[in-house]
Protein backbone atom coordinates (compact mmCIF):
# COMPACT_ATOMS: atom_id res chain seq x y z
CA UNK A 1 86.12 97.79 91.40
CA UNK A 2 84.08 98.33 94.66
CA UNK A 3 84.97 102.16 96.22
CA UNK A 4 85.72 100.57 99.61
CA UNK A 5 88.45 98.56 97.77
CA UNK A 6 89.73 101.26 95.80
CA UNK A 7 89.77 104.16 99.13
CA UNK A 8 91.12 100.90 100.67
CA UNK A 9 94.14 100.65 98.25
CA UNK A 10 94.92 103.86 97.63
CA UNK A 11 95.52 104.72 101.25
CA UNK A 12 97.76 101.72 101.56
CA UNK A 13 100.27 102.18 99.05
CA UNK A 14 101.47 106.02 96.88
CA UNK A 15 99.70 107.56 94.10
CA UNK A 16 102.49 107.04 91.56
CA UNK A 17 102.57 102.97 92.69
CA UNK A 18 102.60 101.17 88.71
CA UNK A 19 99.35 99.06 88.20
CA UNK A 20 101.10 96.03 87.68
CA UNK A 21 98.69 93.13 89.13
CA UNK A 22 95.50 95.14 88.49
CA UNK A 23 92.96 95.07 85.57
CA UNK A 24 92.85 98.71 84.25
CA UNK A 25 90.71 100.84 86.14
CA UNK A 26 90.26 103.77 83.73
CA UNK A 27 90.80 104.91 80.15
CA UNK A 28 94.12 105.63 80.59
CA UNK A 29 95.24 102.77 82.13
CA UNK A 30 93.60 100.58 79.33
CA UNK A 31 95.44 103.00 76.64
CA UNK A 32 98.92 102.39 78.34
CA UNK A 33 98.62 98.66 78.44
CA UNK A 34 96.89 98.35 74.62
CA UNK A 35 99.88 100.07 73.90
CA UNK A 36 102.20 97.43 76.06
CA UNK A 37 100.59 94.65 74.06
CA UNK A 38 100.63 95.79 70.46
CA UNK A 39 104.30 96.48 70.49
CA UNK A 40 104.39 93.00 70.30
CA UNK A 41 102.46 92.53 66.68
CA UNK A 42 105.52 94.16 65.30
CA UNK A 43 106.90 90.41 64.94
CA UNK A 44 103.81 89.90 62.63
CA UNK A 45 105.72 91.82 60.00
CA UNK A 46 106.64 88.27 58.42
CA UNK A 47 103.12 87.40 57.42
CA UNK A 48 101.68 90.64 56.97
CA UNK A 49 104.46 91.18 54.00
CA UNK A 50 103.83 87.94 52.86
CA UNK A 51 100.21 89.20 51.64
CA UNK A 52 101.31 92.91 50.72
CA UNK A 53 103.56 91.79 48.35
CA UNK A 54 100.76 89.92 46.16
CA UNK A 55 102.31 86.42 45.74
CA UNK A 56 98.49 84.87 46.59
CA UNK A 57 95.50 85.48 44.19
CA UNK A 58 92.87 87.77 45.54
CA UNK A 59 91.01 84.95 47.34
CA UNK A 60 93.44 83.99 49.20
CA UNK A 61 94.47 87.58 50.02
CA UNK A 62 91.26 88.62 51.49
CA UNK A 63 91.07 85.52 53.18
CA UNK A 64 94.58 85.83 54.62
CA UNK A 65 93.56 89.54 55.54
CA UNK A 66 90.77 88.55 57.40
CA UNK A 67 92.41 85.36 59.24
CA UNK A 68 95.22 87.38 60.71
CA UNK A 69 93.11 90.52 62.00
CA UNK A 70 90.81 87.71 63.66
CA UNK A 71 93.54 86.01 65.00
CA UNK A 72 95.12 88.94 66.17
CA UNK A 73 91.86 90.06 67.82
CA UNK A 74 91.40 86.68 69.56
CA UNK A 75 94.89 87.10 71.04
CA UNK A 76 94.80 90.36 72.37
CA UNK A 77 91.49 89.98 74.07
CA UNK A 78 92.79 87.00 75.63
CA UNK A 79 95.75 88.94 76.71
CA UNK A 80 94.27 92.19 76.97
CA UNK A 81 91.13 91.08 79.45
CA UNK A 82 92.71 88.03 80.86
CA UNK A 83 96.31 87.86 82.12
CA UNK A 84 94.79 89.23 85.56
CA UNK A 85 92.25 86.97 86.25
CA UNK A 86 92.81 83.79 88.68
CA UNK A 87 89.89 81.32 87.12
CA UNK A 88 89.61 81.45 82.99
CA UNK A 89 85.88 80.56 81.72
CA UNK A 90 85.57 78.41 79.09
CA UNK A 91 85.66 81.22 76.33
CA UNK A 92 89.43 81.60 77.36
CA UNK A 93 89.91 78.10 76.27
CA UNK A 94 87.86 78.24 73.31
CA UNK A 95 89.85 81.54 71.88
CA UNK A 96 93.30 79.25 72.29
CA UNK A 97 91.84 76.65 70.56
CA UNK A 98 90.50 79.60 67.81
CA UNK A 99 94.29 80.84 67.64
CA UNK A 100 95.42 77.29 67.28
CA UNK A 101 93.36 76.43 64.60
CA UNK A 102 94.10 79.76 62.78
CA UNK A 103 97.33 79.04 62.65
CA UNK A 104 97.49 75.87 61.67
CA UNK A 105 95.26 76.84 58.57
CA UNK A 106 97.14 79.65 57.49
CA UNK A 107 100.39 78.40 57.13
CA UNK A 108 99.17 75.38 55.90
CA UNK A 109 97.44 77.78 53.17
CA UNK A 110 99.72 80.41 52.64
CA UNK A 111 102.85 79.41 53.69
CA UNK A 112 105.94 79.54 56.65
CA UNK A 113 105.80 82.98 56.91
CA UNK A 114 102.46 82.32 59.25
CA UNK A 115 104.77 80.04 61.70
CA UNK A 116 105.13 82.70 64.04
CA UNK A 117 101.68 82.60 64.81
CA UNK A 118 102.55 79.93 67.04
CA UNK A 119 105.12 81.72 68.77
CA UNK A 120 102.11 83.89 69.49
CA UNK A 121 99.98 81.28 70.36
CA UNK A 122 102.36 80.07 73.40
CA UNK A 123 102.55 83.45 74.67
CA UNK A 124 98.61 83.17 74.99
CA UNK A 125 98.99 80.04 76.92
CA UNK A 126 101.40 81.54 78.74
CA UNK A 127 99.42 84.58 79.70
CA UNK A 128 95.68 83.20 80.53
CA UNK A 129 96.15 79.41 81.26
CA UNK A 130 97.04 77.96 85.07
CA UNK A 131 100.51 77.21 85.89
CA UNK A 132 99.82 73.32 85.84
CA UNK A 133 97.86 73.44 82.03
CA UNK A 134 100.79 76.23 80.74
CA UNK A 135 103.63 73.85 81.43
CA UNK A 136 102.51 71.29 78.99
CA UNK A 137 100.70 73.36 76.94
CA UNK A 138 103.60 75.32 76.20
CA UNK A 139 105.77 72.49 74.78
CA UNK A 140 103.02 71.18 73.12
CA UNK A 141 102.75 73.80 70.69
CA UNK A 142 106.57 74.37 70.44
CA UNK A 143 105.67 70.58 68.94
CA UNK A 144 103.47 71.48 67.27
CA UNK A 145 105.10 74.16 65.63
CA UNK A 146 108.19 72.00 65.05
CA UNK A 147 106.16 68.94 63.39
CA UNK A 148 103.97 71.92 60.58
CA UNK A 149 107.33 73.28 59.84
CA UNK A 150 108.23 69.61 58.84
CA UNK A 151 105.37 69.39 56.52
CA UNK A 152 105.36 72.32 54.80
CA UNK A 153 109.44 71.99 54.35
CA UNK A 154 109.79 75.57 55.89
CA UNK A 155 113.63 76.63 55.99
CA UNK A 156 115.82 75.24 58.98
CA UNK A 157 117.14 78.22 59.71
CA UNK A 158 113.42 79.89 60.08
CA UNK A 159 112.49 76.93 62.06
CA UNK A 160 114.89 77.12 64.38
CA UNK A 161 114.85 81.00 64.31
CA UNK A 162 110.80 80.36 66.06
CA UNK A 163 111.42 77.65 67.88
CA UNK A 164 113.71 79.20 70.66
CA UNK A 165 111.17 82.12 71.10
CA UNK A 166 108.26 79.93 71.18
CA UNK A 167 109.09 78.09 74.44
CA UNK A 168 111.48 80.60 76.08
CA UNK A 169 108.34 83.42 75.50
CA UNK A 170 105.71 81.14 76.38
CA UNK A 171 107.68 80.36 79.59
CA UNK A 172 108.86 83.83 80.12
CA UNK A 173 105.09 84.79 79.61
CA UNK A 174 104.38 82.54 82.77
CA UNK A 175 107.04 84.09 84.87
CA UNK A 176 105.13 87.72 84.17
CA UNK A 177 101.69 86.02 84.69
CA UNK A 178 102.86 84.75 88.59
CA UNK A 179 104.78 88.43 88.83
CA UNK A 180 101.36 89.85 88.58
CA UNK A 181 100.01 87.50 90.95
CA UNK A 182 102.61 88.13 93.37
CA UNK A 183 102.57 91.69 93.03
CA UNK A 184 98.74 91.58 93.58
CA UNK A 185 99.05 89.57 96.74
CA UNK A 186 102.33 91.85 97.70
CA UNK A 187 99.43 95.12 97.54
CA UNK A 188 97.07 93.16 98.84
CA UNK A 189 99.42 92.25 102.06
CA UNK A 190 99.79 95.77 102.12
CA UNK A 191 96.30 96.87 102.40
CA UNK A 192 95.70 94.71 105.22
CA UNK A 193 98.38 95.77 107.26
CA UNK A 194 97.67 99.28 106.96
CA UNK A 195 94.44 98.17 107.91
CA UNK A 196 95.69 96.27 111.15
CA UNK A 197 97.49 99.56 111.94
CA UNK A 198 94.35 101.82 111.46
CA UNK A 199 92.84 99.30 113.75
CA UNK A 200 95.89 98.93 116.07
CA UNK A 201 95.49 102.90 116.44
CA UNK A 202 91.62 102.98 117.32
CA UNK A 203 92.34 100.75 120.09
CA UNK A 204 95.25 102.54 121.04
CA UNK A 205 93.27 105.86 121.62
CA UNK A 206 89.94 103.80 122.77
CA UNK A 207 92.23 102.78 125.76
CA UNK A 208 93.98 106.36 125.86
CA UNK A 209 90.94 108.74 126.58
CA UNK A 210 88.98 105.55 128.93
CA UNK A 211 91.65 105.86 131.06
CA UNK A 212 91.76 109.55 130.63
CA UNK A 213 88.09 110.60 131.16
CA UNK A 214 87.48 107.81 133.35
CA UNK A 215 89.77 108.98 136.07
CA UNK A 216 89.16 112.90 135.57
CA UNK A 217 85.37 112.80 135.44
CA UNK A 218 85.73 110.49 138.60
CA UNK A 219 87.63 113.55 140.01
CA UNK A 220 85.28 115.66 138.96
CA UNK A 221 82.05 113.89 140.37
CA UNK A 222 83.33 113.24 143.85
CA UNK A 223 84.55 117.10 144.12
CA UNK A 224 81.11 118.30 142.94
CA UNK A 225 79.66 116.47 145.44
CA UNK A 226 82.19 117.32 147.90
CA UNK A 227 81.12 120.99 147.24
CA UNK A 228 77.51 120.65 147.21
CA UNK A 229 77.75 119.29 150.56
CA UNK A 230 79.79 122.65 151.60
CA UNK A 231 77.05 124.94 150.44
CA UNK A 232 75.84 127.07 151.64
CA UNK A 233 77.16 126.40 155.17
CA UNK A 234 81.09 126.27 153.91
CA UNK A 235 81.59 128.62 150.92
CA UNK A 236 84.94 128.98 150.88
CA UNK A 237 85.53 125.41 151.02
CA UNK A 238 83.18 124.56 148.44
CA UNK A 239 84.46 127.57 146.28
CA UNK A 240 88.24 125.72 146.73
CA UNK A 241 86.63 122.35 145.31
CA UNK A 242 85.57 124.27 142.66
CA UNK A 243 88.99 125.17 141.78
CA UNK A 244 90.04 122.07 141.87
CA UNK A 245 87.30 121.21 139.23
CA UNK A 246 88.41 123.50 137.12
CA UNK A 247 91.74 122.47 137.38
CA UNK A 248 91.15 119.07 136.85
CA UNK A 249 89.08 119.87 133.72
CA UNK A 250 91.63 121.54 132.29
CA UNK A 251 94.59 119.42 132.62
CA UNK A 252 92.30 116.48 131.37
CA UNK A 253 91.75 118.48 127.99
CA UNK A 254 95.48 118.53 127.57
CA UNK A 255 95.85 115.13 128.31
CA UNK A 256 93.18 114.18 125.92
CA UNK A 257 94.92 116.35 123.24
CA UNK A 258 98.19 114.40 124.23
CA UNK A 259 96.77 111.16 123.86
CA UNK A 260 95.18 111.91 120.43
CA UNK A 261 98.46 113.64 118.98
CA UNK A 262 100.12 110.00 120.27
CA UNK A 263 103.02 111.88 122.45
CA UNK A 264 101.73 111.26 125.97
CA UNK A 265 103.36 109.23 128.07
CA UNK A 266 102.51 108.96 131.71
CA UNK A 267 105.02 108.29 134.56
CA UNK A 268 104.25 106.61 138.09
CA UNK A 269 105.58 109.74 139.92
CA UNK A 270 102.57 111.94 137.79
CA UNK A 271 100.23 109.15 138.58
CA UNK A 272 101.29 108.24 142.57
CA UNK A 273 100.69 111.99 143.41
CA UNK A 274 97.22 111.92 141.39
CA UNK A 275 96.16 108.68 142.78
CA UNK A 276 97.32 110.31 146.60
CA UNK A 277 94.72 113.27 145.75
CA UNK A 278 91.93 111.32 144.41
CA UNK A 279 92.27 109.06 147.34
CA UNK A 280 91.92 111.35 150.16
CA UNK A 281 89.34 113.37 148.09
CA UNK A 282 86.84 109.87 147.90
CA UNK A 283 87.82 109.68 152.04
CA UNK A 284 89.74 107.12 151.12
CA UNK A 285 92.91 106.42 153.29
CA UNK A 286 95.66 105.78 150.99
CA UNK A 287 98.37 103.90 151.90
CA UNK A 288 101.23 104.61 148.87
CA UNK A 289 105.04 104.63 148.18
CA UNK A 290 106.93 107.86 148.54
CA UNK A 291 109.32 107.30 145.54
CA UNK A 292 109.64 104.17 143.04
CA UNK A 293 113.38 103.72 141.84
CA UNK A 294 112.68 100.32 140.43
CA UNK A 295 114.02 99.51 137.18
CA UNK A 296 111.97 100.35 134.47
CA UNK A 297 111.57 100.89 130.85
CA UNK A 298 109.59 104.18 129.32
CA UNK A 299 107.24 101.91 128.05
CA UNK A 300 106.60 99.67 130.81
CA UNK A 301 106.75 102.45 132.99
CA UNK A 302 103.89 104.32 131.24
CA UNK A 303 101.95 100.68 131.05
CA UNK A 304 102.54 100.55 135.04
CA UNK A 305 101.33 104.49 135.51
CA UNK A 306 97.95 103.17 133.11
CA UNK A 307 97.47 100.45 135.39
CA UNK A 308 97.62 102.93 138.62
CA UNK A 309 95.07 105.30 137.27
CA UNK A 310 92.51 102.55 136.32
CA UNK A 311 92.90 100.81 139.53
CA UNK A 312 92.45 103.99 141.18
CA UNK A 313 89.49 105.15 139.57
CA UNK A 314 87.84 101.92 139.92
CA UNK A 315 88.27 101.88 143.66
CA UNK A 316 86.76 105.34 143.97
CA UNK A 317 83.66 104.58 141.91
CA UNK A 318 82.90 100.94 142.24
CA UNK A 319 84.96 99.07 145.28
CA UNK A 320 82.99 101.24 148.34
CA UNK A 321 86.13 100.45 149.88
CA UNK A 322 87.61 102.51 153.19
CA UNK A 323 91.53 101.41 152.48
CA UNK A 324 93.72 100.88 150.15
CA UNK A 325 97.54 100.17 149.48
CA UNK A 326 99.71 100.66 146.89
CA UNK A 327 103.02 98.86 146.65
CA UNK A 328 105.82 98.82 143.76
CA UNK A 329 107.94 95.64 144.04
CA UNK A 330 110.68 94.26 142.45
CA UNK A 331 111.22 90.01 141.88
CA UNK A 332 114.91 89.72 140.91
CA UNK A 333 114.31 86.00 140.83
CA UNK A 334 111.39 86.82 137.85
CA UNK A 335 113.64 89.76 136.87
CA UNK A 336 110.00 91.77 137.13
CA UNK A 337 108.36 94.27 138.75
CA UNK A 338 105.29 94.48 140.03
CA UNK A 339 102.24 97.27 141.17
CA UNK A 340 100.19 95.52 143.50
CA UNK A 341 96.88 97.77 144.68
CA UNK A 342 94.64 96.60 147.01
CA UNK A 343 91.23 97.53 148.76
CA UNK A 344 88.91 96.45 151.40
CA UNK A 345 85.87 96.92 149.69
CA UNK A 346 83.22 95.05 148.30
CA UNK A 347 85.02 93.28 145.00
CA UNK A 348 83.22 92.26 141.97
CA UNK A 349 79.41 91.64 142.64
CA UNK A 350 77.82 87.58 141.80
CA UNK A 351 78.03 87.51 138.34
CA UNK A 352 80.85 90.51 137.56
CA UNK A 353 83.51 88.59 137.16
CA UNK A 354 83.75 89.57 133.41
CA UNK A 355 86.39 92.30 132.71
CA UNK A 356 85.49 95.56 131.72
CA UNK A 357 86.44 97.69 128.86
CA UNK A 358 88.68 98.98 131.05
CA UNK A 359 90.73 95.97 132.53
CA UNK A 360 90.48 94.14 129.03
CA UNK A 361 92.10 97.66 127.88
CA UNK A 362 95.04 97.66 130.55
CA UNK A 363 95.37 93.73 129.92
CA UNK A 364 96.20 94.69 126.47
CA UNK A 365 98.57 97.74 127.46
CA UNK A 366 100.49 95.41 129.87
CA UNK A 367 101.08 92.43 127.29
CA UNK A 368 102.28 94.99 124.76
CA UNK A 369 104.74 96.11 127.34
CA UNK A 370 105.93 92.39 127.58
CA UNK A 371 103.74 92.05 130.94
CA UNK A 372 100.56 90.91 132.61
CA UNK A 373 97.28 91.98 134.69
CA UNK A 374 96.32 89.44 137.06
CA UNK A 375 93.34 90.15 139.41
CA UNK A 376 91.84 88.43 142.78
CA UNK A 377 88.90 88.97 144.36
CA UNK A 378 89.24 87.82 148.40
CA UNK A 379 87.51 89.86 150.99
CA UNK A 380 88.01 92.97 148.75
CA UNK A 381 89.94 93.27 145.03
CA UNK A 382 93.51 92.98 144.41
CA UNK A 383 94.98 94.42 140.86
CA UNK A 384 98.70 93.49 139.97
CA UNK A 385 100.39 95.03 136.76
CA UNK A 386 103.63 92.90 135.82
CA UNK A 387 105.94 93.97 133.55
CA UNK A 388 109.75 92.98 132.96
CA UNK A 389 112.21 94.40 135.02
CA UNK A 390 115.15 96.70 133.10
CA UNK A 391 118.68 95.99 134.34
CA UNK A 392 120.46 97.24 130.78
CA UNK A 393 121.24 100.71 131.86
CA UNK A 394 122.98 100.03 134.91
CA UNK A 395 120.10 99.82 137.52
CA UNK A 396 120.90 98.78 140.93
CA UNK A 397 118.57 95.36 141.67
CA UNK A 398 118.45 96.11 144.99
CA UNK A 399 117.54 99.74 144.66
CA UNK A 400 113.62 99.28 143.82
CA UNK A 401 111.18 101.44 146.03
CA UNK A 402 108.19 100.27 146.46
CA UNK A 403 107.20 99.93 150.24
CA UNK A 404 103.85 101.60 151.03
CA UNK A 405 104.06 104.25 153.47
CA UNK A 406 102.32 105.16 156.88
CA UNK A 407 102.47 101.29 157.42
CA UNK A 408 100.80 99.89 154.73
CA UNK A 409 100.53 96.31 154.01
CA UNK A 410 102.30 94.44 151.91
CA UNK A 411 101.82 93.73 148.09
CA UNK A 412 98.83 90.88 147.64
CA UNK A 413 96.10 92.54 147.24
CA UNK A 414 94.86 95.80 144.80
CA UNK A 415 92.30 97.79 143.62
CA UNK A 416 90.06 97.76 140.19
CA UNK A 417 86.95 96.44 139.60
């Protein structure tokens, strides 16, 4: 087995899991399931006292001898290497027909005490052979067993004794075959899904630290140019950007530890009075709402506070706007609400329509949330985060904030390019 697949498996499911479904992977395993199998050759006790107790000549001794250890070998490499595999070669079928044929010999030869070989025999088919070629060919050799113990006058009460066995442990022998299968799919399911998680995860932080870093190393640039514009002429101003730096730095470590420990959550009160700063720090004027009281979830609240920071820091580095507004509405028609920022700047240059990491990133946030992005570019670049409104823990409808202050327009146009 392949290393990737084995890493793969053993992450997805407990050390301890049983191997059922899987060919044996190491000595022990193929010990433990030898084992398994040759319990089963106790019910060749018939036959094998038929020859230790001497009533053939030495011929036919030896020769019985050496029939039943190859027959015996035939099965359990059959069994052994194949009950796992989902396409038999053509040896498979040629070791059946080698266990039918031994059969048939020896108790033709040496008597009923070799009947059970067929009970043995339907196991096999059972075991190795499709679920389409088992069902018949497990009947047939119940038949066939049925019609040899005819001719060689074998006692009713044996016959019928092998004849229960031979179909109900063929069958039964199909029933573990698609148990392995379905196990094996089962682990395989499994596998993937922890897979899809792993995946689910890396996106997860991807999205995390762009909006993170994005918006804090926006920060960062504008206020280091902001204070090598102040020097030497304004040092204490420039020394007070350079606080603010530092500040900034620091707070976007933690939230960069947050994100990657998976407990961060932001909230559009954190991210309002952020955007406010980083606004008036570009020379931006910002037009935003004091308070929002709309009814929200934690999670579409934090997919709402996502969409304000990358909005945000794409108007500061990309729109070259001189406005913007932010408005927080709430459609109790929809039963939504809805962050609406808008700039006067450039919008997307000829040919930049195509999303960014970023927008594909918040586009993904918001449907998780149960919401949408939708973006238009008209004489500047209008964002809008949508995501459904929460009225089951007694919010009033009518009590959403959300009206931009210092008379701001209206929500219908937004920032993020």
């Amino acid at each position: 087995m392949p290393a990737g697949t084995t890493q793969q498996r053993e992450s997805a499911e407990p050390r301890d899991a049983p191997a059922i479904g899987r060919a044996p992977e190491n000595r022990r395993q193929a010990v433990v399931k030898l084992v398994w199998v040759a319990m089963w050759m106790l019910y060749l006790g018939a036959p094998v006292s038929d020859l230790a107790e001497g009533g053939h000549n030495l011929t036919a001794t030896v020769l019985g001898w050496l029939g039943l250890t190859a027959f015996v070998g035939a099965y359990l490499g059959i069994v052994f290497l194949r009950t796992n595999a989902e396409h038999q070669p053509r040896w498979v079928y040629g070791q059946l027909l080698l266990l039918g044929a031994l059969a048939l010999l020896m108790t033709f030869t040496l008597g009923e005490a070799f009947l059970v070989l067929f009970v043995y025999l339907a196991v096999g088919c059972g075991a190795v052979l499709p679920g389409r070629q088992a069902r018949w060919a497990i009947p047939l050799v119940t038949a066939v067993l049925a019609a040899v113990a005819g001719l060689t006058g074998a006692a009713r009460d044996l016959v019928l004794s092998l004849l229960v066995p031979c179909l109900l442990g063929g069958y039964a022998m199909m029933g573990v075959r698609q148990l392995v299968r379905t196990t094996r799919e089962l682990r395989e399911a499994r596998a993937a899904v922890a897979q899809l998680a792993a995946t689910e995860e890396r996106l997860r932080l991807a999205r995390d630290l762009h909006d993170l870093l994005g918006h804090s190393l926006s920060l960062i640039t504008l206020k280091s140019e902001l204070a090598g514009r102040m020097l030497p002429g304004r040092p204490e101003d420039a020394a007070a950007q350079v606080a603010d730096i530092e500040r900034v730095s620091r707070q976007a470590l933690v939230d960069v530890r947050e994100a990657v420990s998976g407990y961060r959550r932001p909230t559009l009160a954190a991210e309002l009075a952020g955007a406010r700063g980083v606004l008036r720090a570009a020379g931006i004027r910002a037009r935003l709402p004091g308070t929002v009281t709309a009814p929200l979830t934690p999670e579409a609240e934090a997919a709402l506070a996502w969409a304000l920071r990358e909005a945000v820091t794409n108007v500061v580095r990309h729109s070259g706007a001189c406005r913007c507004a932010v408005t927080v509405d709430e459609d109790e028609d929809e039963g939504t609400v809805r962050l609406t920022v808008a700039d006067d700047g450039r919008g997307p240059g000829a040919g930049g329509t195509r999303r960014g990491n970023g927008l594909t990133g918040l586009g993904e946030r918001l449907l998780l949330a149960g919401g949408r992005l939708e973006t238009v570019a008209d004489g500047g670049f209008t964002l809008r985060a949508v995501v459904p409104a929460d009225y089951a823990h007694g919010h009033d409808p009518g009590a959403a904030g959300g009206g931009p202050v210092d008379g701001a327009r209206g929500p219908g146009r937004a920032a993020g390019t």
